[in-house]
N, C-alpha and C. Protein backbone atom coordinates (compact mmCIF):
# COMPACT_ATOMS: atom_id res chain seq x y z
N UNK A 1 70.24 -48.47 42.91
CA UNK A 1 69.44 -49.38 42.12
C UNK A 1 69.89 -50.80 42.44
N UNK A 2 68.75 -51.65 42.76
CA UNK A 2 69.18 -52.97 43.02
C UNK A 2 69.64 -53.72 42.10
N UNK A 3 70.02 -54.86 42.36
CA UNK A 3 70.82 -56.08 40.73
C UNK A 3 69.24 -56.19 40.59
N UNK A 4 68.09 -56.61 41.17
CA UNK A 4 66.76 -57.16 40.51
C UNK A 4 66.60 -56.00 39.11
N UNK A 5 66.71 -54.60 39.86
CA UNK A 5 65.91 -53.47 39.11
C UNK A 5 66.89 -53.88 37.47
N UNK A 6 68.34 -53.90 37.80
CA UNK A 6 69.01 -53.51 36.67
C UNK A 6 68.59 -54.51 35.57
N UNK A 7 68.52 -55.83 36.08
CA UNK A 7 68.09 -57.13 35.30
C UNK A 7 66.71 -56.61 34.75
N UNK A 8 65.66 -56.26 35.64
CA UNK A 8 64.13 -56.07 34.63
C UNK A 8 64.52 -54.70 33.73
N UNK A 9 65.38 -53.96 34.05
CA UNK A 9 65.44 -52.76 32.87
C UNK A 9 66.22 -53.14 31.86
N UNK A 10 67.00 -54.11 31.88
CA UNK A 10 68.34 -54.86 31.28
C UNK A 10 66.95 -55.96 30.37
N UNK A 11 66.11 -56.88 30.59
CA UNK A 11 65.59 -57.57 30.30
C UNK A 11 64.51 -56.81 29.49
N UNK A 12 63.68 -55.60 29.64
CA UNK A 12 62.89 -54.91 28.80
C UNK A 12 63.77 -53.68 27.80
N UNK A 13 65.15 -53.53 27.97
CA UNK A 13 65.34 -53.40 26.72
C UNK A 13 65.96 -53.94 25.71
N UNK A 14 65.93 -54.94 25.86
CA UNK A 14 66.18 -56.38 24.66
C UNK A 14 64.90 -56.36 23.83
N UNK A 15 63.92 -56.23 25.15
CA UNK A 15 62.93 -56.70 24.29
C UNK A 15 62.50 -55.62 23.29
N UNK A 16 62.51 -54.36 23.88
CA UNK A 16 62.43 -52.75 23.28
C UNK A 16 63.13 -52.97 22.10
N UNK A 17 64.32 -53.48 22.11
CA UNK A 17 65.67 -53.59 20.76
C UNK A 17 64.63 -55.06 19.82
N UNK A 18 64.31 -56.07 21.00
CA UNK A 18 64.22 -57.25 19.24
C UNK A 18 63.11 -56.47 18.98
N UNK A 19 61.71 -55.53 19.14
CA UNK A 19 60.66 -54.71 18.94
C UNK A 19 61.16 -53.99 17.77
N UNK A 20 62.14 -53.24 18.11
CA UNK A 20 62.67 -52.76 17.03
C UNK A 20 63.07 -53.00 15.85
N UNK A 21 63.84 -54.51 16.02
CA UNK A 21 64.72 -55.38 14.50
C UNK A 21 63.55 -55.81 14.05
N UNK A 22 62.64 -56.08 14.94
CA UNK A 22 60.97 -56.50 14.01
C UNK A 22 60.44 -55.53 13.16
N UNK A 23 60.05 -54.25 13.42
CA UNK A 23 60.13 -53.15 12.80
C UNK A 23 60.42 -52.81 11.60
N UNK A 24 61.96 -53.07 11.52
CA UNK A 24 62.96 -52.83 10.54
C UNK A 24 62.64 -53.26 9.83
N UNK A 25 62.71 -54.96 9.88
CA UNK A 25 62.42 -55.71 9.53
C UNK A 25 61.12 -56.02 8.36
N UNK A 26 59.74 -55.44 8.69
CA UNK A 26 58.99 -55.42 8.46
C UNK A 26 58.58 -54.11 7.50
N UNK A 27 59.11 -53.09 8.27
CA UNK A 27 59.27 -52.30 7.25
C UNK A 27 60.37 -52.65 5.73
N UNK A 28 61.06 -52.98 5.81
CA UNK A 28 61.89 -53.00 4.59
C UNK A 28 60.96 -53.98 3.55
N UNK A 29 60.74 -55.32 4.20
CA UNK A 29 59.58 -56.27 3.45
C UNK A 29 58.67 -55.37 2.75
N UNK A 30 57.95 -54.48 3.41
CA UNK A 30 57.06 -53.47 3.25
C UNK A 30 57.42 -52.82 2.14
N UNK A 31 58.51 -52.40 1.70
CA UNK A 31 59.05 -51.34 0.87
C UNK A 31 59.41 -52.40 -0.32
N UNK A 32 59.84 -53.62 -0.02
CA UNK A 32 60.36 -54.44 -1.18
C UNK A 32 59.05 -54.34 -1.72
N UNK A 33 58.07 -54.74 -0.97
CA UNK A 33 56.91 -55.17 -1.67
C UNK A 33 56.40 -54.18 -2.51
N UNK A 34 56.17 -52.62 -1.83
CA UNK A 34 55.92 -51.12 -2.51
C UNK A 34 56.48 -51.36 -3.96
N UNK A 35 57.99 -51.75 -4.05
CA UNK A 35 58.73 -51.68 -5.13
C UNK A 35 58.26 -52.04 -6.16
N UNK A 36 58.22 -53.91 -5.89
CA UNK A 36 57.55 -54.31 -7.04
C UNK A 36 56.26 -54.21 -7.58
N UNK A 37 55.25 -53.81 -6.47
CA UNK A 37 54.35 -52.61 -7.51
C UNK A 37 54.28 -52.07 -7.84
N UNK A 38 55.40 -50.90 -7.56
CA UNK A 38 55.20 -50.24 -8.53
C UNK A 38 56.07 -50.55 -9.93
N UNK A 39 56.86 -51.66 -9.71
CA UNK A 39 57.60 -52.11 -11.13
C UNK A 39 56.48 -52.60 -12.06
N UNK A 40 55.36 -52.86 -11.36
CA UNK A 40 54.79 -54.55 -12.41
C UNK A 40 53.66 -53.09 -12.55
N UNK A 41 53.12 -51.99 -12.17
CA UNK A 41 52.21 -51.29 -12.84
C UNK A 41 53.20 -49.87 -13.70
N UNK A 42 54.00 -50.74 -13.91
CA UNK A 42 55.32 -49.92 -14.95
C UNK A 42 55.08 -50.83 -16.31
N UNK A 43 54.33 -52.12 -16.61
CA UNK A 43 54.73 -53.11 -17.16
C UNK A 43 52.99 -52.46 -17.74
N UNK A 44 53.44 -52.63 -19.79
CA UNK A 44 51.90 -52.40 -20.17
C UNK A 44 51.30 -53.29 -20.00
N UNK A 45 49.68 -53.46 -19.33
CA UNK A 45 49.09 -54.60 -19.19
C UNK A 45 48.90 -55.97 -20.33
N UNK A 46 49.35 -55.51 -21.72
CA UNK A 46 49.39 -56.93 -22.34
C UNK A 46 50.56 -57.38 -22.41
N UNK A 47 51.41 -57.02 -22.07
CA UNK A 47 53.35 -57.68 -21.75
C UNK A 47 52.76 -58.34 -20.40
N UNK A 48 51.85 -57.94 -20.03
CA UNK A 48 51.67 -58.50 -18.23
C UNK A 48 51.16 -60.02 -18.27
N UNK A 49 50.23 -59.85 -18.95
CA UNK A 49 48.68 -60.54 -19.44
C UNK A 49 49.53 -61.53 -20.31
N UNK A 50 50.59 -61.56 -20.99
CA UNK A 50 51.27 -62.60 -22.14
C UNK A 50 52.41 -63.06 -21.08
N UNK A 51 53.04 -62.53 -20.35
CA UNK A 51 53.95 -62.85 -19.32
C UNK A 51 53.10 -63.78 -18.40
N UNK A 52 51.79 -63.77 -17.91
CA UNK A 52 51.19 -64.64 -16.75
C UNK A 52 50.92 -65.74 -17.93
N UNK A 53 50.18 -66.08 -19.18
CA UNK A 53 49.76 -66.86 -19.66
C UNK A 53 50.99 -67.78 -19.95
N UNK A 54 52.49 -66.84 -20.10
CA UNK A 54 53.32 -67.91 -20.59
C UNK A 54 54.08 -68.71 -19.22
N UNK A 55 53.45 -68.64 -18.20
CA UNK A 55 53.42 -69.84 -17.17
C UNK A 55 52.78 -70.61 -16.71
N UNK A 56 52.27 -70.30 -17.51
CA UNK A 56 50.71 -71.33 -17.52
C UNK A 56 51.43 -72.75 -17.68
């Protein structure tokens, strides 16, 4: 295997790996977000409804 080959296989799996931390990444956001819906449709809608008005 030449030094060129090792560098483009060396260079596409960085990119394969940051592909991945994006992923992760995105997934976990994903799941935070899952969370707090399902926290806030845990919440009876007039605790919800008196909670948004009192930031008004």
């Amino acid at each position: 295997m030449s030094d060129e080959e090792t560098q483009q296989l060396i260079v596409a799996a960085k990119g394969e790996a940051e592909a991945c931390d994006q992923l992760v990444f995105w997934t976990q956001r994903l799941q935070h977000a899952l969370d707090a819906r399902r926290q806030l449709l845990d919440v009876p809608p007039d605790e919800l409804k008196a909670a948004l008005e009192a930031q008004r």
